[in-house]
C-alpha atoms as a PDB file:
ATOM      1  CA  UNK A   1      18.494 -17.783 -61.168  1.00  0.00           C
ATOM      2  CA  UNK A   2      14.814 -17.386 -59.472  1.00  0.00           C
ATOM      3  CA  UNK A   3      15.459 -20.480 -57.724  1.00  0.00           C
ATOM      4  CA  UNK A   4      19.232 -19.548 -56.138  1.00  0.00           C
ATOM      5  CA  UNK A   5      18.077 -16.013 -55.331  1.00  0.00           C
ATOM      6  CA  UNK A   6      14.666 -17.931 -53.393  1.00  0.00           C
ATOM      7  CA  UNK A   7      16.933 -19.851 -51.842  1.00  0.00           C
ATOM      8  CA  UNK A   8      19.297 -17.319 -50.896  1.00  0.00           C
ATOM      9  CA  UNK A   9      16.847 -15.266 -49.131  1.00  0.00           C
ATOM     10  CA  UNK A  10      15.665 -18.353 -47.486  1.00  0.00           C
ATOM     11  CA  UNK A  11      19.093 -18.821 -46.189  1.00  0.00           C
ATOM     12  CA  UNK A  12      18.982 -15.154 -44.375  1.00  0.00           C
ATOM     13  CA  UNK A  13      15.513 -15.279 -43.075  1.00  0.00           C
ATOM     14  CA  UNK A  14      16.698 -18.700 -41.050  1.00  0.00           C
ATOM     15  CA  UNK A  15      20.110 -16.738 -40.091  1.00  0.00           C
ATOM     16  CA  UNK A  16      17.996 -13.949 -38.695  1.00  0.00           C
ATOM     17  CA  UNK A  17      15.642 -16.183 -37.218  1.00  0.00           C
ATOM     18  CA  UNK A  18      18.084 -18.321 -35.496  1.00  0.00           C
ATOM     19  CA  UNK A  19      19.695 -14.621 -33.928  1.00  0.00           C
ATOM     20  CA  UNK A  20      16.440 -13.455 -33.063  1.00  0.00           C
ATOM     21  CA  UNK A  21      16.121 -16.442 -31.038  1.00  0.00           C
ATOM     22  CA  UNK A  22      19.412 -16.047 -29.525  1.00  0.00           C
ATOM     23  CA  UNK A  23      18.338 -12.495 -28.636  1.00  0.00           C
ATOM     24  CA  UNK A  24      15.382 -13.344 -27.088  1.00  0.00           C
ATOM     25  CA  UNK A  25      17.236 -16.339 -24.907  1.00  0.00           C
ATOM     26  CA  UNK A  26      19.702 -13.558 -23.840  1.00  0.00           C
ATOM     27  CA  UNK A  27      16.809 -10.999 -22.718  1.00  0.00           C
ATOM     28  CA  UNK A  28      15.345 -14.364 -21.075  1.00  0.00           C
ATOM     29  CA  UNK A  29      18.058 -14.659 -18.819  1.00  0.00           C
ATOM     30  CA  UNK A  30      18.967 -11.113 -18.167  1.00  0.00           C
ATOM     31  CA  UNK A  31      15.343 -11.603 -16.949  1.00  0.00           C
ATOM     32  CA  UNK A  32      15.396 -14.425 -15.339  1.00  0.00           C
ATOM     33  CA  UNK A  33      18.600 -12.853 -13.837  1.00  0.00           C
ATOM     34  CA  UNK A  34      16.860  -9.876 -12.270  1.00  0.00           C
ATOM     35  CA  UNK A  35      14.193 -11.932 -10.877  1.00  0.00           C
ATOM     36  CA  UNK A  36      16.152 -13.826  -8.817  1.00  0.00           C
ATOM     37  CA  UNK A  37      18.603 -11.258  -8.019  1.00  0.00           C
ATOM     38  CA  UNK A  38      14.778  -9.474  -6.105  1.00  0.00           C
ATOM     39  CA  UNK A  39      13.575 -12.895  -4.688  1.00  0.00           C
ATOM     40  CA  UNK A  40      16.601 -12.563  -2.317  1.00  0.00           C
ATOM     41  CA  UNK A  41      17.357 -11.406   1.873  1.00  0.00           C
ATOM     42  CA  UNK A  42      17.600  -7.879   2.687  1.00  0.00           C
ATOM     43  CA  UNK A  43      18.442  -6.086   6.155  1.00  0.00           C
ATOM     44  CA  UNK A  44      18.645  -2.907   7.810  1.00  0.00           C
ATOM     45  CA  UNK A  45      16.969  -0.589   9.980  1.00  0.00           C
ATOM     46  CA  UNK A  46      14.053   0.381   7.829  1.00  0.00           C
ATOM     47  CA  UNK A  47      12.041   3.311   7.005  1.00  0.00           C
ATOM     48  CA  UNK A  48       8.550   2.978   8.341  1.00  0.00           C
ATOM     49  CA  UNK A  49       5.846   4.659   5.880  1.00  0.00           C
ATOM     50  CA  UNK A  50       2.734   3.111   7.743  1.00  0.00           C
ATOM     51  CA  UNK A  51       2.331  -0.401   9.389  1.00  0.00           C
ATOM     52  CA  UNK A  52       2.498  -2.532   6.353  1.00  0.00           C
ATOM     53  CA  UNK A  53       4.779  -0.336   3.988  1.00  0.00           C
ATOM     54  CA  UNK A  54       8.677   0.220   4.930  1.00  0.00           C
ATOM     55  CA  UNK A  55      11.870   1.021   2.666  1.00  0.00           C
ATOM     56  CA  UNK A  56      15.198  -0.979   3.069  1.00  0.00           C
ATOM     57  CA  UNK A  57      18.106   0.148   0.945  1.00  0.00           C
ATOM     58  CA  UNK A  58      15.208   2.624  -0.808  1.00  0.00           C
ATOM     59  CA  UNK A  59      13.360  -0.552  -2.096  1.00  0.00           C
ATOM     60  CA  UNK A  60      10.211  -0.034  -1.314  1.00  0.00           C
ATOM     61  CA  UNK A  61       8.564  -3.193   0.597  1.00  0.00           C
ATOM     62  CA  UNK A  62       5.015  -3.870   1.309  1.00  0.00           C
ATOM     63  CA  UNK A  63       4.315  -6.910   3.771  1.00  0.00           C
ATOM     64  CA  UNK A  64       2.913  -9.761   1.884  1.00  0.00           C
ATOM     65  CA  UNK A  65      -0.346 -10.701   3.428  1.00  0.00           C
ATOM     66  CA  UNK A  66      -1.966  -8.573   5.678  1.00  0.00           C
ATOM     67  CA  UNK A  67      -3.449  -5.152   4.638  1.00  0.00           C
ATOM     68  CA  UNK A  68      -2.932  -2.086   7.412  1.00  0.00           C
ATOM     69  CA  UNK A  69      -4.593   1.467   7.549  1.00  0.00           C
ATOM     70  CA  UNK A  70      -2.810   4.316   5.672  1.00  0.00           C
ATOM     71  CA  UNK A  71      -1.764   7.113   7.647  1.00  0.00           C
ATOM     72  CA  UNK A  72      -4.647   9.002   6.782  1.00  0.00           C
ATOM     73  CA  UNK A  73      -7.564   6.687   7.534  1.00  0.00           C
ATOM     74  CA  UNK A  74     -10.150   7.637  10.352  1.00  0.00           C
ATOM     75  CA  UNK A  75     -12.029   4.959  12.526  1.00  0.00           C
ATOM     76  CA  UNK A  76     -13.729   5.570  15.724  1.00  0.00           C
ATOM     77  CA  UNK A  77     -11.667   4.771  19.371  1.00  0.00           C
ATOM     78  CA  UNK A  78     -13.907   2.088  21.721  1.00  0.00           C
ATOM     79  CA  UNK A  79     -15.554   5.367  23.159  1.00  0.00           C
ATOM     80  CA  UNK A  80     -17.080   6.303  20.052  1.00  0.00           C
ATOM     81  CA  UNK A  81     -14.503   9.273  19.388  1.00  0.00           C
ATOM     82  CA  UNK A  82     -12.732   9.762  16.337  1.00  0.00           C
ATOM     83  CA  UNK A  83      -9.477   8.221  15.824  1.00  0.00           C
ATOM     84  CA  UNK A  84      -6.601   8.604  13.426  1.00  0.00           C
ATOM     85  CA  UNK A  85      -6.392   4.729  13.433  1.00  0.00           C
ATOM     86  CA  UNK A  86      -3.940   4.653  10.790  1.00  0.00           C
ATOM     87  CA  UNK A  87      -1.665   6.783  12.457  1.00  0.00           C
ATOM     88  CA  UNK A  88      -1.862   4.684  15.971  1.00  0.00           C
ATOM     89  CA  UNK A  89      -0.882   1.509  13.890  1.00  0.00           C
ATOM     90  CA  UNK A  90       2.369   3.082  12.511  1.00  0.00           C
ATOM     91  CA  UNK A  91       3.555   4.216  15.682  1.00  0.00           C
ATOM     92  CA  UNK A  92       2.413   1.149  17.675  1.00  0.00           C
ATOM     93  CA  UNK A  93       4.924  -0.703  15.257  1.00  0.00           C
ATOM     94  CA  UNK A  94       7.353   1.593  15.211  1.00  0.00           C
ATOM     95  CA  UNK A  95       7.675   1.394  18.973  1.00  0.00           C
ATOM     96  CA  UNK A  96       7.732  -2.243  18.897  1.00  0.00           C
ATOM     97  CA  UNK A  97      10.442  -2.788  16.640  1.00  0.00           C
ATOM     98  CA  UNK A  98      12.428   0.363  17.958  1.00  0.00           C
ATOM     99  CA  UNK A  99      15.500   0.408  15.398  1.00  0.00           C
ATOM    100  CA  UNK A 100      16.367  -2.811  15.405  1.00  0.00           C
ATOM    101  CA  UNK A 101      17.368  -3.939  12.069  1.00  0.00           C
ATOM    102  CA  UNK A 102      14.559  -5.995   9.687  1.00  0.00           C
ATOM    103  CA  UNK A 103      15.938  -9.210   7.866  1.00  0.00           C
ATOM    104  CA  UNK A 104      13.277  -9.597   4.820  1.00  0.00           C
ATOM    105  CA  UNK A 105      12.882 -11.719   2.034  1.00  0.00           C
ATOM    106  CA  UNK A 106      11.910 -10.077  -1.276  1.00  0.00           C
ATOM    107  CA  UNK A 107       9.541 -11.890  -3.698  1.00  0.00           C
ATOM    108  CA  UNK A 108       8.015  -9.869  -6.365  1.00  0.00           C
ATOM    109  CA  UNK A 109       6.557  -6.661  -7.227  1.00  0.00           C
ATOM    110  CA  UNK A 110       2.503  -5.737  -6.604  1.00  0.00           C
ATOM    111  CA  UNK A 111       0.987  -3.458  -9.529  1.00  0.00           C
ATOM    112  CA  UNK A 112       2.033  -0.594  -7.623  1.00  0.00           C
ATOM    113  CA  UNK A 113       5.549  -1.706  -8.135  1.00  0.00           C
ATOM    114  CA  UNK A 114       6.444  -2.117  -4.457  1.00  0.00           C
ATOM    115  CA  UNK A 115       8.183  -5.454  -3.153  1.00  0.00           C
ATOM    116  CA  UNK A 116       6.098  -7.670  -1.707  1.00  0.00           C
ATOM    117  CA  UNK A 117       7.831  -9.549   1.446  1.00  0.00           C
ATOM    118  CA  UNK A 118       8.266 -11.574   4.118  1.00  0.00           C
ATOM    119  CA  UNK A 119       9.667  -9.899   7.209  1.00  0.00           C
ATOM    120  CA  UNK A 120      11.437 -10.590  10.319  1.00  0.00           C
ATOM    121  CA  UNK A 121      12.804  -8.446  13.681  1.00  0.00           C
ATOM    122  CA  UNK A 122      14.704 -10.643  15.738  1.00  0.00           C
ATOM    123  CA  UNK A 123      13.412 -13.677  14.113  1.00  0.00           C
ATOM    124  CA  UNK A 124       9.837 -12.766  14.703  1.00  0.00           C
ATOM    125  CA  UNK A 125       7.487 -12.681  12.362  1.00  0.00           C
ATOM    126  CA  UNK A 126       6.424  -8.981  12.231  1.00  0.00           C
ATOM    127  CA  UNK A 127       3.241  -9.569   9.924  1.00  0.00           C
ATOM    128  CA  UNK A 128       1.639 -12.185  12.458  1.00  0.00           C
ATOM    129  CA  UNK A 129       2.452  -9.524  15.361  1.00  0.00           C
ATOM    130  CA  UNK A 130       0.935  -6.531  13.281  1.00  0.00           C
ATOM    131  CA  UNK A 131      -2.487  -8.779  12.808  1.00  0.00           C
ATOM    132  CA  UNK A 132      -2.612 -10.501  16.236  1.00  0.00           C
ATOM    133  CA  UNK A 133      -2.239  -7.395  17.600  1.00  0.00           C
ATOM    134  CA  UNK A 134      -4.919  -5.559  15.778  1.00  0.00           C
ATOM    135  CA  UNK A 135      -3.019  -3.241  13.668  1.00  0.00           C
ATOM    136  CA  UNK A 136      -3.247  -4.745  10.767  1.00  0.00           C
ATOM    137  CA  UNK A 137      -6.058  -6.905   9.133  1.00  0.00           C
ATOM    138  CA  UNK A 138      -4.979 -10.543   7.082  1.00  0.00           C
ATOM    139  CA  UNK A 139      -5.043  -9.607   3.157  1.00  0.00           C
ATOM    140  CA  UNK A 140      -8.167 -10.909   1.617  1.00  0.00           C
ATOM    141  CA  UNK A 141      -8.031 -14.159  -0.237  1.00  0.00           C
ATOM    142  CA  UNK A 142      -4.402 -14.864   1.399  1.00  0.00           C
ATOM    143  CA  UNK A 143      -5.519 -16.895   4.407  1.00  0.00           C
ATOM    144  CA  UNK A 144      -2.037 -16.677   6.352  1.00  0.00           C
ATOM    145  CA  UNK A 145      -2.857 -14.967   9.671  1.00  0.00           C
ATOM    146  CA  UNK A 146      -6.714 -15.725   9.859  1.00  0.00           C
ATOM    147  CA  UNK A 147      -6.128 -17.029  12.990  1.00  0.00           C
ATOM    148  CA  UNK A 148      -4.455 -14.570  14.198  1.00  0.00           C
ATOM    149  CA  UNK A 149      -7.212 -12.169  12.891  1.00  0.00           C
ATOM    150  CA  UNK A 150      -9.841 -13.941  15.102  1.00  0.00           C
ATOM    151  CA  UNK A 151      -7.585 -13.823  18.249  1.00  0.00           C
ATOM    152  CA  UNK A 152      -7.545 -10.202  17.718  1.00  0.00           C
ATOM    153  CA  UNK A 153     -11.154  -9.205  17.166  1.00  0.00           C
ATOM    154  CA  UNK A 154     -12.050 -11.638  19.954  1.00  0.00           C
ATOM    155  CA  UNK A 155      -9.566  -9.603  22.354  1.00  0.00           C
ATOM    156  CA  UNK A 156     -10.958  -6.375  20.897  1.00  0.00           C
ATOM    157  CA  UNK A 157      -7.250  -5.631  20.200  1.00  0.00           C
ATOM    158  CA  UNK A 158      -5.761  -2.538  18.228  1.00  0.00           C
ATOM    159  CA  UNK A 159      -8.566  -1.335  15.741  1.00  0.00           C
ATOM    160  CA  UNK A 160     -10.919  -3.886  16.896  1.00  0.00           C
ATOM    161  CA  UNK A 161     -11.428  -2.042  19.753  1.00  0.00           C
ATOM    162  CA  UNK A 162     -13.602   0.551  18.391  1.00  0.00           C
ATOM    163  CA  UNK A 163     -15.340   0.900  14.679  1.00  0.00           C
ATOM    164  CA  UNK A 164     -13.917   0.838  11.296  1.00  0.00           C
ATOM    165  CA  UNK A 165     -13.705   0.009   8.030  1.00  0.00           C
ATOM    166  CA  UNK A 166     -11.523  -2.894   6.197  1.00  0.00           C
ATOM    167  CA  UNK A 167      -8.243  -0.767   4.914  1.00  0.00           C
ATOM    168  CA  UNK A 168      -9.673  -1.861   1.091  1.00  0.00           C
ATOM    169  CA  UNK A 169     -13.176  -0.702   1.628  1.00  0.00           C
ATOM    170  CA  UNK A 170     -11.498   2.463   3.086  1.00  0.00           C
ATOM    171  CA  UNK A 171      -9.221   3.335   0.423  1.00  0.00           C
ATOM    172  CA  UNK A 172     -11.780   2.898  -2.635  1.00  0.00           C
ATOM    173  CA  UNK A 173     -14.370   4.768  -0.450  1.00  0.00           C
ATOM    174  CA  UNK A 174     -16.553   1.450  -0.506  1.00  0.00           C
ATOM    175  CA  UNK A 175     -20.031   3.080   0.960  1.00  0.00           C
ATOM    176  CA  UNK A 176     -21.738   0.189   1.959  1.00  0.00           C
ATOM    177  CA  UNK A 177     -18.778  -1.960   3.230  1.00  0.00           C
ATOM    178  CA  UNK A 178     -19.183  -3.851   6.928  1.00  0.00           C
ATOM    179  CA  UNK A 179     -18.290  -1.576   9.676  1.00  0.00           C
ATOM    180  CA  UNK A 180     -16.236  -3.814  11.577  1.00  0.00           C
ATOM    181  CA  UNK A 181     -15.330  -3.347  15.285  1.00  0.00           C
ATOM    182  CA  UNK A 182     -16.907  -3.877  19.154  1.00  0.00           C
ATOM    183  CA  UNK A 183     -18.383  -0.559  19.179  1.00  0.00           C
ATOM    184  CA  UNK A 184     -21.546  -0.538  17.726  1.00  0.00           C
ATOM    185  CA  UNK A 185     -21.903   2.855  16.238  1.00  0.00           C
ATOM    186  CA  UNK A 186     -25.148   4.704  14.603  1.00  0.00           C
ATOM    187  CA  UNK A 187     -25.510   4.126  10.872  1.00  0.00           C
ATOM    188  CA  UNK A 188     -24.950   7.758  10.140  1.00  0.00           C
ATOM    189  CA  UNK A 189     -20.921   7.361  11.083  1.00  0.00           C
ATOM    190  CA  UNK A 190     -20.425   6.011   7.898  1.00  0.00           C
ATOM    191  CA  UNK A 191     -19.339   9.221   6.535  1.00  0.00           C
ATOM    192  CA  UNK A 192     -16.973   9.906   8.877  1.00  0.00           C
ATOM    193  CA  UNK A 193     -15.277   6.451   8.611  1.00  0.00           C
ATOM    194  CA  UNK A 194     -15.194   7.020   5.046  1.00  0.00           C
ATOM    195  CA  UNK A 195     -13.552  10.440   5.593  1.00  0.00           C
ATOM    196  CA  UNK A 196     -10.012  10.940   5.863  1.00  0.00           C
ATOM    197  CA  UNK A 197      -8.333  12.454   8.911  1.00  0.00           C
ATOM    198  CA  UNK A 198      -7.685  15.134   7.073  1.00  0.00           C
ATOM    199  CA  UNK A 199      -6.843  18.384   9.174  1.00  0.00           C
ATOM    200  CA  UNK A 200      -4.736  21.423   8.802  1.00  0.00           C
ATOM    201  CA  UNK A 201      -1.276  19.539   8.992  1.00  0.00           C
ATOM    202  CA  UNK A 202      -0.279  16.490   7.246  1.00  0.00           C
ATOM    203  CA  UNK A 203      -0.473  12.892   9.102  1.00  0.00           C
ATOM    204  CA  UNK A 204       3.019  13.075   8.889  1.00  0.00           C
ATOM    205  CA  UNK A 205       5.847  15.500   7.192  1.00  0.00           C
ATOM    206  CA  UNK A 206       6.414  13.169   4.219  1.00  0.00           C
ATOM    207  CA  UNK A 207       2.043  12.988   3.201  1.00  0.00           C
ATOM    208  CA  UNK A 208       2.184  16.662   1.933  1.00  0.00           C
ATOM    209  CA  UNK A 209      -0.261  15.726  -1.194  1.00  0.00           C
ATOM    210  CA  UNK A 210      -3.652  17.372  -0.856  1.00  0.00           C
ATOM    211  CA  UNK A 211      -6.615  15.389  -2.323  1.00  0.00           C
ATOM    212  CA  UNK A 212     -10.501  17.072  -2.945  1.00  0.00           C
ATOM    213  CA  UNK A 213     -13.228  15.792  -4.584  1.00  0.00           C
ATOM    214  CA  UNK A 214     -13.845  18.471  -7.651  1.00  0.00           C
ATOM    215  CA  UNK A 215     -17.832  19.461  -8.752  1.00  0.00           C
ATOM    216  CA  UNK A 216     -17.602  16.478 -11.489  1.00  0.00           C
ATOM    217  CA  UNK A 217     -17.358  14.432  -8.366  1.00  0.00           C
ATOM    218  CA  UNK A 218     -13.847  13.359  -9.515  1.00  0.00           C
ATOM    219  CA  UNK A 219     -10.573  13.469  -7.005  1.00  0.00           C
ATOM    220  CA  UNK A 220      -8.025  15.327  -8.007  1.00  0.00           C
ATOM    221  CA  UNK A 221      -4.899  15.538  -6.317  1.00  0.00           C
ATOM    222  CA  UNK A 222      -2.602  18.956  -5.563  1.00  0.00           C
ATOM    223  CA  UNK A 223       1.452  18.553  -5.183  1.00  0.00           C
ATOM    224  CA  UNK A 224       3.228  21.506  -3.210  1.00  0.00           C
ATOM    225  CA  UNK A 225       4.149  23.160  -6.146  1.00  0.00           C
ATOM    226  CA  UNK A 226       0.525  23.257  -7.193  1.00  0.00           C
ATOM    227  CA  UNK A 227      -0.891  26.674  -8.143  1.00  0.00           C
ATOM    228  CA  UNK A 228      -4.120  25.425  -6.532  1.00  0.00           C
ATOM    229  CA  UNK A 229      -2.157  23.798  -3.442  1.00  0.00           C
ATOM    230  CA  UNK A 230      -2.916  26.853  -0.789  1.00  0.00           C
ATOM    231  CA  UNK A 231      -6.405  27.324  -1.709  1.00  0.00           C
ATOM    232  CA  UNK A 232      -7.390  23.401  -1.043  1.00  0.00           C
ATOM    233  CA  UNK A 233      -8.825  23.484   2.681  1.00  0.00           C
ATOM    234  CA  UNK A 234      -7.664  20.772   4.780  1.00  0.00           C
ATOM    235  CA  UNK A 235     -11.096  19.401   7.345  1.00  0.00           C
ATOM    236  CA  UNK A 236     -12.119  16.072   8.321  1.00  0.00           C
ATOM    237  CA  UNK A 237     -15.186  16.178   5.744  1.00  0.00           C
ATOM    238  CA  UNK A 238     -15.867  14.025   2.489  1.00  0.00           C
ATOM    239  CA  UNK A 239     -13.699  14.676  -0.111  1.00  0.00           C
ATOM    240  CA  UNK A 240     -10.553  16.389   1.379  1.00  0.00           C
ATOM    241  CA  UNK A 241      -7.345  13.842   2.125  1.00  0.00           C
ATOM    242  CA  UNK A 242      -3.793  13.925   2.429  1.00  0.00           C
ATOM    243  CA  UNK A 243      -1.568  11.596  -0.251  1.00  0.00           C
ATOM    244  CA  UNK A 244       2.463  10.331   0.993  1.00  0.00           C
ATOM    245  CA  UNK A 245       3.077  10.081  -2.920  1.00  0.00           C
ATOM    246  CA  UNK A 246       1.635  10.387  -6.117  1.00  0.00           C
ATOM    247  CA  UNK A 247       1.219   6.626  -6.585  1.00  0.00           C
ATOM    248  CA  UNK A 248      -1.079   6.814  -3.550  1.00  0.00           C
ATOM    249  CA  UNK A 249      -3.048   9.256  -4.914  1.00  0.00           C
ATOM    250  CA  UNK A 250      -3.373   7.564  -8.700  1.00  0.00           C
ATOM    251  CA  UNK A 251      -4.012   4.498  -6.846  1.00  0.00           C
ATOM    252  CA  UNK A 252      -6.709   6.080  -5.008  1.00  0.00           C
ATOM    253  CA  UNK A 253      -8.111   7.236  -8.504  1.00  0.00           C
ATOM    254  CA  UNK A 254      -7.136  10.597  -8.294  1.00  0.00           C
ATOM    255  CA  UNK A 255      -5.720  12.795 -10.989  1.00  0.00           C
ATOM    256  CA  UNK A 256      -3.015  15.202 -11.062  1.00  0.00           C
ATOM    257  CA  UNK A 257      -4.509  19.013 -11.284  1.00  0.00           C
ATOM    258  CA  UNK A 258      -4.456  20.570 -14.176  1.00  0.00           C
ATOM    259  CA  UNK A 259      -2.043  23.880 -13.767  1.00  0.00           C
END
């Protein structure tokens, strides 16, 4: 009776196994599924958030291999004056491509679940122009637009004209990162290119997230509704920076306040 009851139980454990797999074949391809469902053409007239990050369809799509400046990032002009770098990069795009309609082809998502992809207005490859043009830098390690990285700094286009930071070193407040650039600017700018361009008013009405450094020397980060929100002072200074979304700001390191 031990034996038929062993082998009854043996019976069920290869049933279940054998569903489990099934199960797990199904969830494959519901996987699978999705995947390629994403690694598919989009278009439309697109929402630009800065020069490498748009939203089509409210997917939001960062451009696969070059790295811009976010909307908030200082550098200096080629005068030696500050300049809201960041800024000049979105609207240089945005006055390129006007509103004509984006065709781009979505791959997969970056660990800040955005779509990375390939992008086109009017057939032209809108990456190559942002880096050739200076407004964007080719994403280290991808080695797509290098070229057209050296034909910019070499025409002191866009933000090689003046004195920056890499958009990476910028956004992880890298201290002793290359200032890159044709202006040749005294060592003691690097605060100010590690600052934000942070005044009164946002860089634009969607970056309403305040950012300051607290006395632990961590960043903490203040949504509208904040109780602390009116009290956080708004200056081009060390510490003090404007967020477009709360993944920014976590991505940044920052922490919600604690209400």
């Amino acid at each position: 009776m031990a034996d038929k009851m062993t082998q009854h139980d043996l019976c069920e454990r290869i049933l279940l196994m054998f569903k489990s797999i099934s199960f797990a074949t199904a969830m494959l391809a519901l996987i699978a599924s999705a995947v390629t469902a994403r690694a598919a053409d989009i278009t439309g007239v697109p929402k630009i958030q800065t020069a490498d990050q748009i939203s089509i369809n409210n997917i939001r799509i960062k451009l696969a291999g070059i790295d811009a400046p976010a909307l908030q990032q200082l550098c200096l002009d080629a005068k030696g004056a500050p300049w809201k770098c960041g800024i000049a990069a979105h609207d240089a795009l945005a006055g390129f491509v006007g509103n004509k309609p984006w065709t781009c082809h979505l791959m997969r998502l970056d660990r800040r679940a955005r779509t990375l992809a390939k992008c086109t207005v009017d057939g032209e490859d809108i990456h190559k122009w942002l880096v050739s043009n200076g407004w964007a830098l080719a994403f280290r390690g991808a080695h797509t637009y290098d070229a057209e990285q050296k034909q910019a700094q070499a025409a002191n286009a866009g933000l090689w004209q003046g004195a920056f930071f890499a958009p990476a070193d910028w956004r992880v407040r890298k201290k002793h990162a290359p200032i890159l650039g044709a202006a040749k600017p005294k060592e003691n700018v690097r605060r100010l290119l590690l600052a934000s361009a942070s005044g009164p008013l946002p860089p634009s009405p969607a970056c309403r997230i305040k950012g300051n450094v607290n006395t632990s020397g961590q960043c903490i980060y203040h949504l509208p509704t904040s109780r602390w929100y009116a009290q956080i002072k708004m200056k081009v200074s060390k510490g003090t920076r404007w967020f477009c979304s709360v993944e920014d700001a976590e991505a940044a390191g920052c922490r919600e306040t604690r209400r």
